[in-house]
C-alpha atoms as a PDB file:
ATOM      1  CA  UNK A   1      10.818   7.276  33.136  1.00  0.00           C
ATOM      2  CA  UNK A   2       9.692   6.452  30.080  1.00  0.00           C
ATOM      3  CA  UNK A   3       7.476   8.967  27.962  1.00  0.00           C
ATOM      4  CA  UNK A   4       3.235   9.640  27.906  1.00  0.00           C
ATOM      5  CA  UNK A   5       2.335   7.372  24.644  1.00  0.00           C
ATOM      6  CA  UNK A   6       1.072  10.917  23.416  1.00  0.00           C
ATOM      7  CA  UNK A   7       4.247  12.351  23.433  1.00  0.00           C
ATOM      8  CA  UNK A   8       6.287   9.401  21.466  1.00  0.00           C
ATOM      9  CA  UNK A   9       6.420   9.456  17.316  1.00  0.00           C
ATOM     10  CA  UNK A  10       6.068   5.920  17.334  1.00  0.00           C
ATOM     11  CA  UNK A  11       2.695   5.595  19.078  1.00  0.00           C
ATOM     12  CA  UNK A  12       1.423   8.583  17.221  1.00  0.00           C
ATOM     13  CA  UNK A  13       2.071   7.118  13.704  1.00  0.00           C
ATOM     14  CA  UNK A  14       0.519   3.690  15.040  1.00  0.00           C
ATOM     15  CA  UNK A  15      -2.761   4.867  15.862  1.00  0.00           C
ATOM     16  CA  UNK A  16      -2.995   7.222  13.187  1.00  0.00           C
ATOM     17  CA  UNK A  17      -2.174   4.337  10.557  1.00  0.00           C
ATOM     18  CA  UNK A  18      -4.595   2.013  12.486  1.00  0.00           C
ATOM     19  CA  UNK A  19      -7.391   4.976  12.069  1.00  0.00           C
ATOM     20  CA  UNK A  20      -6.846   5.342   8.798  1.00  0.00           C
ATOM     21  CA  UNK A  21      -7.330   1.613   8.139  1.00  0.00           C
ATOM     22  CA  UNK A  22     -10.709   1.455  10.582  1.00  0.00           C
ATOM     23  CA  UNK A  23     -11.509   4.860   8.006  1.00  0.00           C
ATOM     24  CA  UNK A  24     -10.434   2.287   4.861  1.00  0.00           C
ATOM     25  CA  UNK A  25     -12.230  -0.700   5.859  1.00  0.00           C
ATOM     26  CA  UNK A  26     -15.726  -0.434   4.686  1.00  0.00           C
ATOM     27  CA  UNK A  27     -14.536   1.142   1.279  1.00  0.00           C
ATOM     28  CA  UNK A  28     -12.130  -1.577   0.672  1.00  0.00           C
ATOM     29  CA  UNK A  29     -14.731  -3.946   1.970  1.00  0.00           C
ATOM     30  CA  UNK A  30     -17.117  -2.820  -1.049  1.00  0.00           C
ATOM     31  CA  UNK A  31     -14.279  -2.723  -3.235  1.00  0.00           C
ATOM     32  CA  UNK A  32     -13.625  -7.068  -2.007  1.00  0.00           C
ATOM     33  CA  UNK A  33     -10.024  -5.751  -0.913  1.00  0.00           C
ATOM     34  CA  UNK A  34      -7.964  -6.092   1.792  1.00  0.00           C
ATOM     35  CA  UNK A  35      -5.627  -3.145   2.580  1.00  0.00           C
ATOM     36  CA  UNK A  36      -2.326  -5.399   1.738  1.00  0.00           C
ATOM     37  CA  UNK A  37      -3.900  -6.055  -1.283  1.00  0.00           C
ATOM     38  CA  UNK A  38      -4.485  -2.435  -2.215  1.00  0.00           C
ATOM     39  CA  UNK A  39      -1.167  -1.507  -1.506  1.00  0.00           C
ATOM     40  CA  UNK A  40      -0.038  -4.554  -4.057  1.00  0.00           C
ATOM     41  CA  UNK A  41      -2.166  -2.780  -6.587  1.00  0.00           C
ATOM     42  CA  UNK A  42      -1.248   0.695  -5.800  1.00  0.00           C
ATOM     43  CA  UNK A  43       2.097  -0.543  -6.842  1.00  0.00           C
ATOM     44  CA  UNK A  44       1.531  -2.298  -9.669  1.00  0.00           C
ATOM     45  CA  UNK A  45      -0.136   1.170 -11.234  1.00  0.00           C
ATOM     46  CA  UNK A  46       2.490   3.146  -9.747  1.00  0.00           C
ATOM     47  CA  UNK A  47       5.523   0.901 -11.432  1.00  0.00           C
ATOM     48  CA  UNK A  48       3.832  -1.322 -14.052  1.00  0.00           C
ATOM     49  CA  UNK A  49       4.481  -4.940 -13.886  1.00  0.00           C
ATOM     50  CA  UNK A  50       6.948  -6.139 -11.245  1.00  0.00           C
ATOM     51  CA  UNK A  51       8.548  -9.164  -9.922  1.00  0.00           C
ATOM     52  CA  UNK A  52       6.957 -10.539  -6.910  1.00  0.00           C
ATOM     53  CA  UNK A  53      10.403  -9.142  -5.390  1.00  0.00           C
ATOM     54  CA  UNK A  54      10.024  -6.022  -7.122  1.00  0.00           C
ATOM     55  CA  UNK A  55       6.590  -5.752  -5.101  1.00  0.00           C
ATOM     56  CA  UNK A  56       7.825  -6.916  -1.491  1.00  0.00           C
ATOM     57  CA  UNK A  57      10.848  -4.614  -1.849  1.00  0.00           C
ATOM     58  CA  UNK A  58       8.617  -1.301  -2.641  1.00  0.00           C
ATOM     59  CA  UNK A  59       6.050  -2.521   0.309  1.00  0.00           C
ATOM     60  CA  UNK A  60       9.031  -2.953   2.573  1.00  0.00           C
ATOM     61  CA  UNK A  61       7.748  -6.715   2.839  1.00  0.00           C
ATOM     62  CA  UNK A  62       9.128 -10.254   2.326  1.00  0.00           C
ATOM     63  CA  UNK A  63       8.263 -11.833  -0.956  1.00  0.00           C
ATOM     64  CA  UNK A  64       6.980 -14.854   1.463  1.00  0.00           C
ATOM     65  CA  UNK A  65       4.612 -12.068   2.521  1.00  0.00           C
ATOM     66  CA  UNK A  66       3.542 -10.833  -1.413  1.00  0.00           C
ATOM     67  CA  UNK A  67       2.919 -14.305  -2.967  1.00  0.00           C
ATOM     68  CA  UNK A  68      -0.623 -15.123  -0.914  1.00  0.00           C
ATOM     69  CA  UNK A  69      -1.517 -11.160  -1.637  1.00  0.00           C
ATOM     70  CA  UNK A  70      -0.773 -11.991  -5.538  1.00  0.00           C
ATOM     71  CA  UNK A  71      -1.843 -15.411  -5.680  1.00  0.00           C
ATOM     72  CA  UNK A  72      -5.632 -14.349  -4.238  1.00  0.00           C
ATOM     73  CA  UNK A  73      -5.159 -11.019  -6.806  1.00  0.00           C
ATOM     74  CA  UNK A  74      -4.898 -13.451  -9.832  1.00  0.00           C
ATOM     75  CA  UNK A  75      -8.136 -15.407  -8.270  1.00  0.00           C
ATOM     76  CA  UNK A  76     -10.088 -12.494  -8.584  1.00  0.00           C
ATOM     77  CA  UNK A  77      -9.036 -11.585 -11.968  1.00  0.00           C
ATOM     78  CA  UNK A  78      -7.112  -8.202 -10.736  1.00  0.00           C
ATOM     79  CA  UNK A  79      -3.794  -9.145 -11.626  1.00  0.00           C
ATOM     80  CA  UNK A  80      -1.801 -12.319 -13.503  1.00  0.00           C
ATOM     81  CA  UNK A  81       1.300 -13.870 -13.070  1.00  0.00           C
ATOM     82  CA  UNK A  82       4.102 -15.586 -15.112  1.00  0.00           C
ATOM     83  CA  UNK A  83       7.167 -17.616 -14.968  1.00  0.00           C
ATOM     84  CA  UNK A  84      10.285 -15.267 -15.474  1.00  0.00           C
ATOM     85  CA  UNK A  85      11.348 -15.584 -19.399  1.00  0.00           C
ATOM     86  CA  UNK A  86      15.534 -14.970 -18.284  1.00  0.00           C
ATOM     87  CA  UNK A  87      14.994 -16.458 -14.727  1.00  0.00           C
ATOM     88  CA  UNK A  88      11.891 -18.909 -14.124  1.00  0.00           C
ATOM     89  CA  UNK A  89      12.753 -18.192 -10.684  1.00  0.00           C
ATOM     90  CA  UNK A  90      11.128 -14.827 -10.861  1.00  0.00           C
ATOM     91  CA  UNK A  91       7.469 -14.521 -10.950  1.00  0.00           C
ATOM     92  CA  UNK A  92       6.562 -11.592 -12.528  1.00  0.00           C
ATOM     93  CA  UNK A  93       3.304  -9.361 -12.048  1.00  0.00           C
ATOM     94  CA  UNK A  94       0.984  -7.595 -14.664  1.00  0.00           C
ATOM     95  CA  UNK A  95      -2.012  -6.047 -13.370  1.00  0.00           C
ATOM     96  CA  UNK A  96      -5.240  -6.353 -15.705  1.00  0.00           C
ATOM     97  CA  UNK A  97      -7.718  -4.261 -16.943  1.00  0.00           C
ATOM     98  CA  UNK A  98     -10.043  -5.788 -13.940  1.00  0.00           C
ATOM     99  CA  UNK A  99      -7.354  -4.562 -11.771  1.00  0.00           C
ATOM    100  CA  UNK A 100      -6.322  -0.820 -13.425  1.00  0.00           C
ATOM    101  CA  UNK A 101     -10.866  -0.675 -12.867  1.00  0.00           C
ATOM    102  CA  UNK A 102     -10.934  -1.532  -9.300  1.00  0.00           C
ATOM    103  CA  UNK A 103      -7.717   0.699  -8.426  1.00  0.00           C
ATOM    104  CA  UNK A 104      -9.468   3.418  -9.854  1.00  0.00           C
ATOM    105  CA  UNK A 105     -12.131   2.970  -7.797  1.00  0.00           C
ATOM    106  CA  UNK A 106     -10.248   3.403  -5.301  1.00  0.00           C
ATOM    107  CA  UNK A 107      -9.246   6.774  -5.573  1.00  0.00           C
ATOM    108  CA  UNK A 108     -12.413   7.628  -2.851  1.00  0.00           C
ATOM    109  CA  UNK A 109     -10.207   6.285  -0.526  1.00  0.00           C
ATOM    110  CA  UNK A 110      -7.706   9.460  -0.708  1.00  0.00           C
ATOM    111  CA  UNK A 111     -10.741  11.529  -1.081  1.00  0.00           C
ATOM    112  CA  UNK A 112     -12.195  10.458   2.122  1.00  0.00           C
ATOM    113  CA  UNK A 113      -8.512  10.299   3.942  1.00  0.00           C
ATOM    114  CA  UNK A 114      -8.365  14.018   2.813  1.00  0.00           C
ATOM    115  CA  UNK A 115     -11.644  15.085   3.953  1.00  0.00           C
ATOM    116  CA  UNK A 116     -11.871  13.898   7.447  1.00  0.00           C
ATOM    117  CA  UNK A 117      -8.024  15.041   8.047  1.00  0.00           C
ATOM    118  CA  UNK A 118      -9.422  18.690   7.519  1.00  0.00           C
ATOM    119  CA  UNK A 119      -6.003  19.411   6.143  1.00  0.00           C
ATOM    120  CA  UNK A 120      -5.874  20.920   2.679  1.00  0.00           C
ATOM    121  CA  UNK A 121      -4.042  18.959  -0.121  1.00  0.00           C
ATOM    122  CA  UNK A 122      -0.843  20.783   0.242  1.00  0.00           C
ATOM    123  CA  UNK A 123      -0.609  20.306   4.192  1.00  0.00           C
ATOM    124  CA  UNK A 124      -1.444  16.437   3.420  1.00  0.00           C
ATOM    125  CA  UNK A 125       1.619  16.462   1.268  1.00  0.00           C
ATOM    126  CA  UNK A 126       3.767  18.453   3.119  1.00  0.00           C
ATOM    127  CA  UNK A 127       2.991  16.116   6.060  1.00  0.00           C
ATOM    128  CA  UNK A 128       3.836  13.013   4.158  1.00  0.00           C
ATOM    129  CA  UNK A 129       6.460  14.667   3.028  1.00  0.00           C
ATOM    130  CA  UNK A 130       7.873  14.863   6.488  1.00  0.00           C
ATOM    131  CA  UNK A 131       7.065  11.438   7.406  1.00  0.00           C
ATOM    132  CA  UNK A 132       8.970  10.143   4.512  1.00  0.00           C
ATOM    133  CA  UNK A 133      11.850  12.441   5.303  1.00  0.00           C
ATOM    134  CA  UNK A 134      11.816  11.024   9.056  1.00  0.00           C
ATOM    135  CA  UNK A 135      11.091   7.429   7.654  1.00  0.00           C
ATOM    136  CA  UNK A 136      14.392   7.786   5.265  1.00  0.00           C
ATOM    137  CA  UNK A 137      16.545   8.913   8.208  1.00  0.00           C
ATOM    138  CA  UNK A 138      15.709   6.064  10.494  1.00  0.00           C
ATOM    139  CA  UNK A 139      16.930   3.739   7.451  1.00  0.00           C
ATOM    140  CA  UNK A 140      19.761   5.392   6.863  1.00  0.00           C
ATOM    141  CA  UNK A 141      20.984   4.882  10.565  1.00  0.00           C
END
């Protein structure tokens, strides 16, 4: 028989990344982000300018799946793209200085994340910590 949902890892990380996205949404929505969106940027100040590869392969997405994110980036001004120079096949990413704005701005999303948890900073990070540890096994199987 299978297991209560409350007892199985995989339902527990579900809703708690779809609350965390319900807690996102209205600050993203002021921001005129999307979450996948926020995530491109968050990488793009993390890494500096990547390869629309680059970007799928750090979100763990297809870069079939990062080009629309990009493309309606560059619309807004947040980020621009360019032909590879070695490999026109390449499209690489450069955030502006519209985009390194806005993804400051953003920094009320941790700040809220970290407030309703009730969790201090360093049990936040030592329970990411974990759920990077558990994520990295899974891949390595």
């Amino acid at each position: 028989m299978a297991r209560p949902l409350d007892q199985q890892i995989c339902f527990t990380l579900y809703a708690t990344s779809m609350a965390i996205n319900r807690l996102y949404k209205p600050m993203l929505d002021a921001l005129g982000l999307t979450y996948p969106q926020y995530l491109v940027l968050s990488v793009l100040g993390e890494a500096g300018d990547l390869t629309v590869g680059g970007i799928a392969g750090r979100l763990d997405l297809e870069s079939s799946t990062v080009t629309p994110l990009v493309k309606r980036l560059e619309a807004a001004g947040l980020v621009a793209r360019r032909r590879g120079l070695e490999d026109e096949r390449k499209v690489e990413v450069t955030m502006t200085d519209a985009g390194r704005a806005l993804l400051e701005r953003s920094a009320c999303l941790g700040d809220t994340l970290l407030a309703q948890s009730g969790l201090t900073p360093t049990d936040l990070e030592a329970l990411n910590k974990r759920v990077q540890a558990l994520h990295g096994a899974i891949l390595e199987r």
